[in-house]
N, C-alpha and C. Protein backbone atom coordinates (compact mmCIF):
# COMPACT_ATOMS: atom_id res chain seq x y z
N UNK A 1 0.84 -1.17 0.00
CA UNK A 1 0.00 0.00 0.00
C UNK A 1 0.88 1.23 0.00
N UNK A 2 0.21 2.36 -0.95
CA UNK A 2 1.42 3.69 -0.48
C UNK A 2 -0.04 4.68 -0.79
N UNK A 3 -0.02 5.71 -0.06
CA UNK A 3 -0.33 6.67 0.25
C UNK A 3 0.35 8.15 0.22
N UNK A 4 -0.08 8.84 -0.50
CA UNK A 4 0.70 10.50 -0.86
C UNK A 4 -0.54 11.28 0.08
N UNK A 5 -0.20 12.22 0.91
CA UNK A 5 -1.41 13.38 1.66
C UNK A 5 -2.39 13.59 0.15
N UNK A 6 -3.23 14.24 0.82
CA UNK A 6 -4.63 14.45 0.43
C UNK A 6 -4.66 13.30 -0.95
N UNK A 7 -4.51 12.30 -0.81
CA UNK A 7 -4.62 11.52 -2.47
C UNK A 7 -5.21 9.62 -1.94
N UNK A 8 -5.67 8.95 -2.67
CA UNK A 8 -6.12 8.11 -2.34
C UNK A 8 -5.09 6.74 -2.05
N UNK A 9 -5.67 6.05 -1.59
CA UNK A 9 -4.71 4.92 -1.28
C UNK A 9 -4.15 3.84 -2.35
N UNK A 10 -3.14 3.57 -2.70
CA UNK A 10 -2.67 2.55 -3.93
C UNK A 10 -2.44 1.59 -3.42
N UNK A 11 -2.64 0.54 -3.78
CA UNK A 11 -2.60 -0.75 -3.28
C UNK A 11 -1.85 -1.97 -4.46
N UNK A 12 -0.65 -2.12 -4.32
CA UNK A 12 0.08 -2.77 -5.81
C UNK A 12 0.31 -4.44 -5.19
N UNK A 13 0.33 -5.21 -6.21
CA UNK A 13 -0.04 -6.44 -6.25
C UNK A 13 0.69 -7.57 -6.65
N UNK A 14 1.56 -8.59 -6.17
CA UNK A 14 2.51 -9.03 -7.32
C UNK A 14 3.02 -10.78 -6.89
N UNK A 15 3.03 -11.37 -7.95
CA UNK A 15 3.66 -12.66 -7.97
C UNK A 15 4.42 -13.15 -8.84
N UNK A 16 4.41 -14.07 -9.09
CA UNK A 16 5.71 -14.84 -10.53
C UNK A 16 4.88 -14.51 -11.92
N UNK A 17 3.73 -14.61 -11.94
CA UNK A 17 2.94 -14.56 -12.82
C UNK A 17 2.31 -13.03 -13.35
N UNK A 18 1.77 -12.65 -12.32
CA UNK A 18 0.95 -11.34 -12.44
C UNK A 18 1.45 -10.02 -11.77
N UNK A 19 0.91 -8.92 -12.27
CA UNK A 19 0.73 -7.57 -11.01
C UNK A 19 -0.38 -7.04 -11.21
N UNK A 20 -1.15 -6.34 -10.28
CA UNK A 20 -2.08 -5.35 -10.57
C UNK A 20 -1.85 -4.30 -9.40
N UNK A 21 -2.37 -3.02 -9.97
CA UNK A 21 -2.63 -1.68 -9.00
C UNK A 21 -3.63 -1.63 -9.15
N UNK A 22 -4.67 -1.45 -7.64
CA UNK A 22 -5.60 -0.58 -7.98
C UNK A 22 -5.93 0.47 -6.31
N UNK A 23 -7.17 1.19 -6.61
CA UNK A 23 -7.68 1.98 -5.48
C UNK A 23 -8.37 1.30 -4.02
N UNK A 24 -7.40 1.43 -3.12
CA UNK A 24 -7.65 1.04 -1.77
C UNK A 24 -8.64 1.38 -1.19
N UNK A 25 -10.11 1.45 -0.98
CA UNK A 25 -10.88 2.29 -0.18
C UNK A 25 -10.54 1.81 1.27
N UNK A 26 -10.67 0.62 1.78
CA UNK A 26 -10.67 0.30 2.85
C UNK A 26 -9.95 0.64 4.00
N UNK A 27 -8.77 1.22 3.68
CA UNK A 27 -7.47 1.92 4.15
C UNK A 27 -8.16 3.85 4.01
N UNK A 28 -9.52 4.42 4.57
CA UNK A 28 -9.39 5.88 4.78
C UNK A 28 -8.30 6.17 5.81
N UNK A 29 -8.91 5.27 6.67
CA UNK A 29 -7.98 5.77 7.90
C UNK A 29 -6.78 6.34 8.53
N UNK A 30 -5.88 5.47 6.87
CA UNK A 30 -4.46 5.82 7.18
C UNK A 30 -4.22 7.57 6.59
N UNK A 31 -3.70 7.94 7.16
CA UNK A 31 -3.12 9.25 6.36
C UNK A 31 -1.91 9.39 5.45
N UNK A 32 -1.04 8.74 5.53
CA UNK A 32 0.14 8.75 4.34
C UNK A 32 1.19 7.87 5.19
N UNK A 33 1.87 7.22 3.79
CA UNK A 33 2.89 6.08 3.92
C UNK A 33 2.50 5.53 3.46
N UNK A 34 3.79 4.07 3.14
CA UNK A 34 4.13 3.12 2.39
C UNK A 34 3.84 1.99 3.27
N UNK A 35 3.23 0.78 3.09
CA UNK A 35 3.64 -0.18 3.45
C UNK A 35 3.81 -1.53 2.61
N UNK A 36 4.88 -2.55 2.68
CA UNK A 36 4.82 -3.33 2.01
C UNK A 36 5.00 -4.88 3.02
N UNK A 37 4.07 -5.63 2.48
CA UNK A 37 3.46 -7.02 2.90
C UNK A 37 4.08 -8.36 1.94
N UNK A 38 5.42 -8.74 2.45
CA UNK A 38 5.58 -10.05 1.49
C UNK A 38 5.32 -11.22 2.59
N UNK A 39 4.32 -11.73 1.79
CA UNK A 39 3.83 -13.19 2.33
C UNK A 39 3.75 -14.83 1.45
N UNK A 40 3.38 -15.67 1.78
CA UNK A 40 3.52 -17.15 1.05
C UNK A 40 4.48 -17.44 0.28
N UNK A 41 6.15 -16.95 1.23
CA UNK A 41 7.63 -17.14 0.43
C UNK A 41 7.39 -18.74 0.27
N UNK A 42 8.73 -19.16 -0.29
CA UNK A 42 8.91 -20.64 -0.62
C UNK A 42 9.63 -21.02 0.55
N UNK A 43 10.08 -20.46 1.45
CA UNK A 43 11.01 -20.85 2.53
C UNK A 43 10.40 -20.41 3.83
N UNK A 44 10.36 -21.16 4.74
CA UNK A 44 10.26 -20.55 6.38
C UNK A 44 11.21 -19.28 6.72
N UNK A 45 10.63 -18.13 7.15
CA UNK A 45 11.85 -17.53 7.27
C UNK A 45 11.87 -17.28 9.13
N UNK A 46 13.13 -17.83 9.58
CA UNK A 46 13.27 -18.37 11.17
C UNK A 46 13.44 -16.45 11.95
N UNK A 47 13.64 -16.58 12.64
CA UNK A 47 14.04 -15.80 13.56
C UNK A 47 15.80 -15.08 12.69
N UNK A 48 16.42 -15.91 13.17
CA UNK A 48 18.12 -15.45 12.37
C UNK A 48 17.72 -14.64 11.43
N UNK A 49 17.06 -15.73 9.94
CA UNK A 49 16.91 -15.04 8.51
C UNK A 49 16.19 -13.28 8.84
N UNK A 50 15.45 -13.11 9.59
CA UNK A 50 14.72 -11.54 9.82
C UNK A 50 15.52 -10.85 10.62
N UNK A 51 16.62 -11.47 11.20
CA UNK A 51 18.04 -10.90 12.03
C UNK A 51 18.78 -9.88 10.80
N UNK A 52 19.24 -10.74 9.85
CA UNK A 52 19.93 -10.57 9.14
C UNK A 52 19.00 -9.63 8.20
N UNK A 53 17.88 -9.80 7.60
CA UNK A 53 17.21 -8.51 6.59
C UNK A 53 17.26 -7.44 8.21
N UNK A 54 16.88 -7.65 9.09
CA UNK A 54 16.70 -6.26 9.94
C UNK A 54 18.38 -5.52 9.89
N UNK A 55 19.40 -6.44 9.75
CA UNK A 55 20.91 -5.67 10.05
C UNK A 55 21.07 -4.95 8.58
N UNK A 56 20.68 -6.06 7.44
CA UNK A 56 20.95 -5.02 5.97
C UNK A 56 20.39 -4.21 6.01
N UNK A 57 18.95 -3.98 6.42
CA UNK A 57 17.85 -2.87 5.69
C UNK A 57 18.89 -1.46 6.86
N UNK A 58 19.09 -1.53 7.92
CA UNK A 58 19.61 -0.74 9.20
C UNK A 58 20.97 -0.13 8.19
N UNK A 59 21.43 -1.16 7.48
CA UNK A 59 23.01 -0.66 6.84
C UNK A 59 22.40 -0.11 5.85
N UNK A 60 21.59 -0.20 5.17
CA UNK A 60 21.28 0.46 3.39
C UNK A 60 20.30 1.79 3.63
N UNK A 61 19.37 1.62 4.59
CA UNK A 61 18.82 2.92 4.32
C UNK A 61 18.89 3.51 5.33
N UNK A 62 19.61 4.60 5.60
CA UNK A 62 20.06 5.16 6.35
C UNK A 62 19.71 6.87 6.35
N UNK A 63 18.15 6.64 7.10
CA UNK A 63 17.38 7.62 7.12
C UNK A 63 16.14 8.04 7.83
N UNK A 64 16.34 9.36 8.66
CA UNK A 64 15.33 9.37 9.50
C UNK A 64 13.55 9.46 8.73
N UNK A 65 13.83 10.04 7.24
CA UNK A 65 12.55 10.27 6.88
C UNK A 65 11.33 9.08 6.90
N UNK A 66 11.55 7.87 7.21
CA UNK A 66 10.75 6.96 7.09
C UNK A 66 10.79 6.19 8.13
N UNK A 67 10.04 4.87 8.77
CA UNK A 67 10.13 4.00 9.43
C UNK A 67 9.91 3.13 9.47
N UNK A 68 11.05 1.47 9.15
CA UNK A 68 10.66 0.59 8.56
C UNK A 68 10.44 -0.92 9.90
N UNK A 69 9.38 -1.63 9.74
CA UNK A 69 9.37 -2.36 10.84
C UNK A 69 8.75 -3.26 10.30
N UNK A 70 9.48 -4.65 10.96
CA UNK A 70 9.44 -6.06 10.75
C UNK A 70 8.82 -7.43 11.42
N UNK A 71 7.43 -7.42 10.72
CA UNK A 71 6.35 -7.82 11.47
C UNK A 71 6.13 -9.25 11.08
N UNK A 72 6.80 -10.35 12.14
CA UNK A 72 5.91 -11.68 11.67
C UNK A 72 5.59 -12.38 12.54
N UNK A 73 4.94 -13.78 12.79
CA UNK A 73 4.29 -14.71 13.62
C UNK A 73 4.83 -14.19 15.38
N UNK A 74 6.33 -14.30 15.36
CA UNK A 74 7.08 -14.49 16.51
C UNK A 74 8.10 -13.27 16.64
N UNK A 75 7.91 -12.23 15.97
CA UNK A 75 8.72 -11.43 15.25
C UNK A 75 8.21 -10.16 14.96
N UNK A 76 8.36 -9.03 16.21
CA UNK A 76 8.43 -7.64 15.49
C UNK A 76 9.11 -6.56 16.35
N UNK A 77 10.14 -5.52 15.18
CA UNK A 77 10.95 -4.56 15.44
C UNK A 77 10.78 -3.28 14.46
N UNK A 78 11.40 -2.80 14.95
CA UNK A 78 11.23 -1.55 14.12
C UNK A 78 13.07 -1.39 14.09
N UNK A 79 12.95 -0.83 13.16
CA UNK A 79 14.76 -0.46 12.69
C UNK A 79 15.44 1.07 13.34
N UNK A 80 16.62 0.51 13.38
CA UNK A 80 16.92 2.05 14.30
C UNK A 80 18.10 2.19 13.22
N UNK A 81 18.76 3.70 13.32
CA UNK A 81 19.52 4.03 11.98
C UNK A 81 20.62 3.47 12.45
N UNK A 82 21.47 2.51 11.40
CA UNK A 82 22.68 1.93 11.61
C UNK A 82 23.78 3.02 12.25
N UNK A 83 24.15 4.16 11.20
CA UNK A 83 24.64 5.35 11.90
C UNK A 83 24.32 6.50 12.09
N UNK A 84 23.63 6.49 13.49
CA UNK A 84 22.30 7.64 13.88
C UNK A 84 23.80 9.29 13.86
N UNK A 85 24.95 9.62 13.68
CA UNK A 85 25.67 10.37 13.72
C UNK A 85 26.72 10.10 12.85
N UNK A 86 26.40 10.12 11.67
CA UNK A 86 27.74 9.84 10.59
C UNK A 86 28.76 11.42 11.09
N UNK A 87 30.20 10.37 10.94
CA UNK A 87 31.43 11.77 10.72
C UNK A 87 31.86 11.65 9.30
N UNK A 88 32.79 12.25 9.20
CA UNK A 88 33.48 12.42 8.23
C UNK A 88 34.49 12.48 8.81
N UNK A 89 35.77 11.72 7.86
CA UNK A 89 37.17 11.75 8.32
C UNK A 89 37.94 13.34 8.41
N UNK A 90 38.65 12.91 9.47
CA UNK A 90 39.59 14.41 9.60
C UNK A 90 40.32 14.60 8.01
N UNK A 91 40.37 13.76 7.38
CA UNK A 91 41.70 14.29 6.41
C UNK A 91 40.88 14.55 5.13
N UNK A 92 39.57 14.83 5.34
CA UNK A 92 38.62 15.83 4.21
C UNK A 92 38.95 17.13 4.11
């Protein structure tokens, strides 16, 4: 689902085979944001495996504008910024 202010809700759709977009009504409630839902993988994914996407996603996007959190059976966090105070080297 993604959501832009004052605009309606998009709801995008996808497998090996197909995609579709269409208009979300059911979602007024939300006011804006993205969310994305991957479900019925080919693999169990354990505890570790959501260790490891929570440490990449923490290293790759590295940004307060959004908030990404990782919701399953036994399993939920929210991501904190890998480096909440980047420096820059002295010899810049």
């Amino acid at each position: 689902y993604s959501k832009k202010k004052s605009f309606e809700t998009v709801k995008w759709e996808t497998d090996w085979n197909e995609s579709y977009v269409e208009i979300e009504e059911n979602k007024s409630d939300w006011s804006n944001g993205t969310e994305i839902h991957i479900y019925d993988l080919r693999s169990v994914w354990r505890k570790r495996r959501l260790e490891q996407l929570k440490v990449f996603l923490e290293r790759t996007y590295n940004d307060s504008k959004m908030s990404i959190r990782i919701i399953s059976e036994n399993y939920n966090v929210t991501l904190s910024n890998y480096f909440p105070k980047p420096l820059l080297p002295d010899n810049i």
